[in-house]
C-alpha atoms as a PDB file:
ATOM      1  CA  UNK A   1       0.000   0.000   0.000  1.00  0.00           C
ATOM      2  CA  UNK A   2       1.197   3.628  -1.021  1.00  0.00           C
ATOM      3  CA  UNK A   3       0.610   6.689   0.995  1.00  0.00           C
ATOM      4  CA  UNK A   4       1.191   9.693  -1.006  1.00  0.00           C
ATOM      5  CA  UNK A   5       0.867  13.412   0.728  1.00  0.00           C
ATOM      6  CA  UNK A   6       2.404  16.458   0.777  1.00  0.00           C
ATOM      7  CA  UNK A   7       2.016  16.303   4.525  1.00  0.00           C
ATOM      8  CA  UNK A   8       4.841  14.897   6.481  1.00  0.00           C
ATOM      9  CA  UNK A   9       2.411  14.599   9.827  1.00  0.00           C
ATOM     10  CA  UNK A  10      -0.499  12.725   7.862  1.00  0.00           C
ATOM     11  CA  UNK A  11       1.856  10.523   6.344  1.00  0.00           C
ATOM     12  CA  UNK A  12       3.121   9.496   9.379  1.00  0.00           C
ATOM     13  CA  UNK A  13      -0.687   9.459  11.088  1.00  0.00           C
ATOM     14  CA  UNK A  14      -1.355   7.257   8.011  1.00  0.00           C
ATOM     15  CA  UNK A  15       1.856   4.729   9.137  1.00  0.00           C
ATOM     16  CA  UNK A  16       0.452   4.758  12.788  1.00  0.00           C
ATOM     17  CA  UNK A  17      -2.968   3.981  11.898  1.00  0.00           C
ATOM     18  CA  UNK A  18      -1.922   0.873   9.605  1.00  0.00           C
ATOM     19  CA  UNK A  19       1.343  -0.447  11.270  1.00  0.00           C
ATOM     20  CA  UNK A  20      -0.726  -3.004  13.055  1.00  0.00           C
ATOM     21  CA  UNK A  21      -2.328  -4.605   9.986  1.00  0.00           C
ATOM     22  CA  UNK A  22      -1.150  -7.056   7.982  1.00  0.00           C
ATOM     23  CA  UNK A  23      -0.035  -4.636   5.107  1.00  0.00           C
ATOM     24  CA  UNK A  24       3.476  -3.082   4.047  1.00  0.00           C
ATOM     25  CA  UNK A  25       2.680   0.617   4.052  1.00  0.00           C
ATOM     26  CA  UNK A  26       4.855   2.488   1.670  1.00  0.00           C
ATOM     27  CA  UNK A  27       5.043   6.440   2.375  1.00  0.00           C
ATOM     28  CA  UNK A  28       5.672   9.144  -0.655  1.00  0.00           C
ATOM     29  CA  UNK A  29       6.332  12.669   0.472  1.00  0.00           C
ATOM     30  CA  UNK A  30       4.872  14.437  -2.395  1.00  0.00           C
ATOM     31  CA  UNK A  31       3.218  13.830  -6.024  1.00  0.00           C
ATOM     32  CA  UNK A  32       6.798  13.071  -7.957  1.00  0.00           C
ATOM     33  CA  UNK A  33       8.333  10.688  -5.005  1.00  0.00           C
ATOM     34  CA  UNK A  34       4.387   9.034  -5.149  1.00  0.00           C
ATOM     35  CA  UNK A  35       4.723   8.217  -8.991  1.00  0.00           C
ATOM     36  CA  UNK A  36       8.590   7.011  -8.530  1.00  0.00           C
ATOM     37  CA  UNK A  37       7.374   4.684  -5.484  1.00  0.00           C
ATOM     38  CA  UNK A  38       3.953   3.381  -7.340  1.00  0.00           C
ATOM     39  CA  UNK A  39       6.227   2.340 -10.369  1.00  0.00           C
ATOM     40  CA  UNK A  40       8.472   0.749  -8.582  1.00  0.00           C
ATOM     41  CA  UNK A  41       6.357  -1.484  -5.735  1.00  0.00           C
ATOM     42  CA  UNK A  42       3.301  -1.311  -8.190  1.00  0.00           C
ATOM     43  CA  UNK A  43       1.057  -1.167  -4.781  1.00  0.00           C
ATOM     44  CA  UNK A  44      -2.763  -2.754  -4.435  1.00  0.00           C
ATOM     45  CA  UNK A  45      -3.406   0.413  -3.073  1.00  0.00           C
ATOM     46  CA  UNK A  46      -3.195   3.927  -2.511  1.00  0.00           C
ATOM     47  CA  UNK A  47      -3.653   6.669  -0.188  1.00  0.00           C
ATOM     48  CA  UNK A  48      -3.693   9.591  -1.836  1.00  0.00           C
ATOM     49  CA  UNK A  49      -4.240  13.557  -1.003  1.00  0.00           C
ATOM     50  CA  UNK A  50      -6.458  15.240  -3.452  1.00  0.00           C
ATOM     51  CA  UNK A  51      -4.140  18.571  -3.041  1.00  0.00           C
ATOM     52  CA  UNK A  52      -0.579  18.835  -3.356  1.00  0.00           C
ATOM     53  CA  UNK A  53       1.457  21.317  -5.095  1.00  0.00           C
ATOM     54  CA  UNK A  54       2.928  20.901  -8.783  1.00  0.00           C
ATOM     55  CA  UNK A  55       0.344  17.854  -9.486  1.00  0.00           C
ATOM     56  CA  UNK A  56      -3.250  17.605  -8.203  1.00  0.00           C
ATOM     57  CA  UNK A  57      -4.688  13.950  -6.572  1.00  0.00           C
ATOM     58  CA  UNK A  58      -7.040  13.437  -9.728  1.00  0.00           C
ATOM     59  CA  UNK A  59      -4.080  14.121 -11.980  1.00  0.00           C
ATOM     60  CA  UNK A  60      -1.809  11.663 -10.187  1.00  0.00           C
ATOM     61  CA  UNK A  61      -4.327   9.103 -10.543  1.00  0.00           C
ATOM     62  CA  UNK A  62      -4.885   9.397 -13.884  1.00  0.00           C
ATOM     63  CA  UNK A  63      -1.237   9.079 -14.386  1.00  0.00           C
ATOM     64  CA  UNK A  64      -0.838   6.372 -11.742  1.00  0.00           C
ATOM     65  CA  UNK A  65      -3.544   4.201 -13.904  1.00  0.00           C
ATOM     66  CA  UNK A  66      -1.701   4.826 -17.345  1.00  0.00           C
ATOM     67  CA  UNK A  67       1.415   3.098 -15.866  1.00  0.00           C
ATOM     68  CA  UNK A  68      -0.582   0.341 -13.479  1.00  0.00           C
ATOM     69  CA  UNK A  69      -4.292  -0.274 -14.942  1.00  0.00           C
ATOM     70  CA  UNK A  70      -6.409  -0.445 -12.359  1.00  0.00           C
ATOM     71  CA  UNK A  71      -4.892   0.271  -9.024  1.00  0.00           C
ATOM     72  CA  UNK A  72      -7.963   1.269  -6.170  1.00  0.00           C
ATOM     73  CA  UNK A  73      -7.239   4.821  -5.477  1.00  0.00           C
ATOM     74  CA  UNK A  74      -8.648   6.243  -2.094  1.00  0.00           C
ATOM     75  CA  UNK A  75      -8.196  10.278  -1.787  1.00  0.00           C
ATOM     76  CA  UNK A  76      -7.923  12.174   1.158  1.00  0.00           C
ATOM     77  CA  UNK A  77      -9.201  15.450   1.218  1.00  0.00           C
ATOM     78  CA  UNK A  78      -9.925  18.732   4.081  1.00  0.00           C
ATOM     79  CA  UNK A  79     -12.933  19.099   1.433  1.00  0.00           C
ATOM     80  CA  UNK A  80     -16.766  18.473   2.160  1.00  0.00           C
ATOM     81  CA  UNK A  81     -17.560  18.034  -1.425  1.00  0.00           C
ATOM     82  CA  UNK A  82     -16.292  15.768  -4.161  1.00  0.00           C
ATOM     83  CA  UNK A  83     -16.505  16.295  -7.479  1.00  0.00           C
ATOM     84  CA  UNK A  84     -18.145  13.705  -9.674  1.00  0.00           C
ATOM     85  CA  UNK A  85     -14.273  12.901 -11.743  1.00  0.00           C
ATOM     86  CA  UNK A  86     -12.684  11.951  -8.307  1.00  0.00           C
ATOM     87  CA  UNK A  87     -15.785  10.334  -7.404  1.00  0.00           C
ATOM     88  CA  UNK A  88     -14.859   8.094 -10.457  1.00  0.00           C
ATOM     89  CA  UNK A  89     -11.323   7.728 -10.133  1.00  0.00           C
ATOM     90  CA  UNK A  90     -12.342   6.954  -6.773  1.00  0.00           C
ATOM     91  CA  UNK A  91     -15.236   4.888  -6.697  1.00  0.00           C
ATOM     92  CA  UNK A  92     -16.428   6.428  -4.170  1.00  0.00           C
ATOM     93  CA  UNK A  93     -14.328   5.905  -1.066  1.00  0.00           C
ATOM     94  CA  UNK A  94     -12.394   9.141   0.247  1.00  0.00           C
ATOM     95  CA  UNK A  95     -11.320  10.035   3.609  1.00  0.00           C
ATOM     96  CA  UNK A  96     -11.985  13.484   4.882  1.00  0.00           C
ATOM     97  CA  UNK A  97      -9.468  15.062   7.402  1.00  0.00           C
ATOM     98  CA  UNK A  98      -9.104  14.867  10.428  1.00  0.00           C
ATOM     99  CA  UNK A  99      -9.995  11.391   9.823  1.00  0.00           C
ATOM    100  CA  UNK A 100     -11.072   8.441  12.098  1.00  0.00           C
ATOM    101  CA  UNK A 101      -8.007   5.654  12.338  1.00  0.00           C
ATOM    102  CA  UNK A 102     -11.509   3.049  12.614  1.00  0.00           C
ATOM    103  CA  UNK A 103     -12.354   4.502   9.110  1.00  0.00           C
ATOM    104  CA  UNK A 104      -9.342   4.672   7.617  1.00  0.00           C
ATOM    105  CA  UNK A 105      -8.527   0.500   8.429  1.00  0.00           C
ATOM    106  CA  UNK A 106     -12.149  -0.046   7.634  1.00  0.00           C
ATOM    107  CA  UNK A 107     -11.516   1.464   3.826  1.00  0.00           C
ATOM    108  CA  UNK A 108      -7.981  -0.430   4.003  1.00  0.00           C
ATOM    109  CA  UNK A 109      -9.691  -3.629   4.597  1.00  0.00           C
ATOM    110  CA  UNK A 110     -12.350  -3.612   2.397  1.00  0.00           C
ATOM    111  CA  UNK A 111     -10.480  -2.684  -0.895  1.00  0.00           C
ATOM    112  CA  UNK A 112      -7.410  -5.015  -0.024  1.00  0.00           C
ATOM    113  CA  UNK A 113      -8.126  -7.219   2.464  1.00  0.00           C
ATOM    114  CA  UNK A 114      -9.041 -10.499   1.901  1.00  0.00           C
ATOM    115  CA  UNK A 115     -12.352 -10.948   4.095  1.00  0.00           C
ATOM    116  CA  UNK A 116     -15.999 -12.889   4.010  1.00  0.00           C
ATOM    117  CA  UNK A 117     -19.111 -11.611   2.191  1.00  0.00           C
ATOM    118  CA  UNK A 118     -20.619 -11.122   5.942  1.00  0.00           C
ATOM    119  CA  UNK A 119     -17.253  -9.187   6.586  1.00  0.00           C
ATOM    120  CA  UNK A 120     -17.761  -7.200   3.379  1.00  0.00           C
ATOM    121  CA  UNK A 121     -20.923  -6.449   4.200  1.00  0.00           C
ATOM    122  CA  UNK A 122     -20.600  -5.122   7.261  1.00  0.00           C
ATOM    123  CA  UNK A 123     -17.241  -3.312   6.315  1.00  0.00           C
ATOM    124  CA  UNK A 124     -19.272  -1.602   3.672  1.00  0.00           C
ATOM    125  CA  UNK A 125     -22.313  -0.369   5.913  1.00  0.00           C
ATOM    126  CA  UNK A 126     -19.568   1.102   7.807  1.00  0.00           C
ATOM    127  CA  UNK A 127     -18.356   2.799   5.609  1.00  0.00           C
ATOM    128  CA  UNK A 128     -21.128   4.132   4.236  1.00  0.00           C
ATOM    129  CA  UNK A 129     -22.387   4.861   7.666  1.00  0.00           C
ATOM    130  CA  UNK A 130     -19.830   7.504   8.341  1.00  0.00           C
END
């Protein structure tokens, strides 16, 4: 999993909220250190901040899904509303800031993890639910 933020202290929220699952959490300081770290681990997932300077979070995904096909892409974002292109680049999974470390494994898990239908389920009311 790739973390990719122009924010040194949510990247390392993001590391202290995930340490304890069963994932290797990769960190990116930045939009050109994100696409050099996604080429080279080709991640199943990443965590990605919708604003950073010199490239936005929509453009990186774009990018990011030229070079890897379809990689899930989860933004984070201080914003209430999401436009309908991240929406889609997103399918619909974001995580506002400040965010909930309960939320944040929740998305993890359901995108990556490899769980029941029941767990899916409930992972996705959950989601949904907050």
């Amino acid at each position: 999993m790739l973390c990719v933020d122009d924010d040194p202290g949510i990247l390392g929220a993001l590391e202290r909220v995930l340490r304890r699952t069963p994932y290797k959490i990769v960190t990116a300081l930045g939009p050109k250190e994100g696409l050099r770290q996604a080429s080279e681990l080709e991640p199943d997932l990443i965590l990605l901040d919708m604003m950073m300077p010199g490239m936005s979070g929509k453009e990186f995904a774009v990018e990011v899904r030229r070079s890897l096909g379809d990689v899930p892409v989860v933004f984070i974002t201080g914003r209430d509303d999401i436009d309908e292109e991240a929406r889609q680049l997103a399918r619909d999974h974001y995580i506002r800031k400040p965010f909930s470390n309960r939320y944040v494994r929740n998305i993890v898990e359901l995108l990556v993890g490899d769980i029941s239908d029941e767990r899916r389920e409930e992972l996705e009311g959950a989601v949904k639910g907050t």
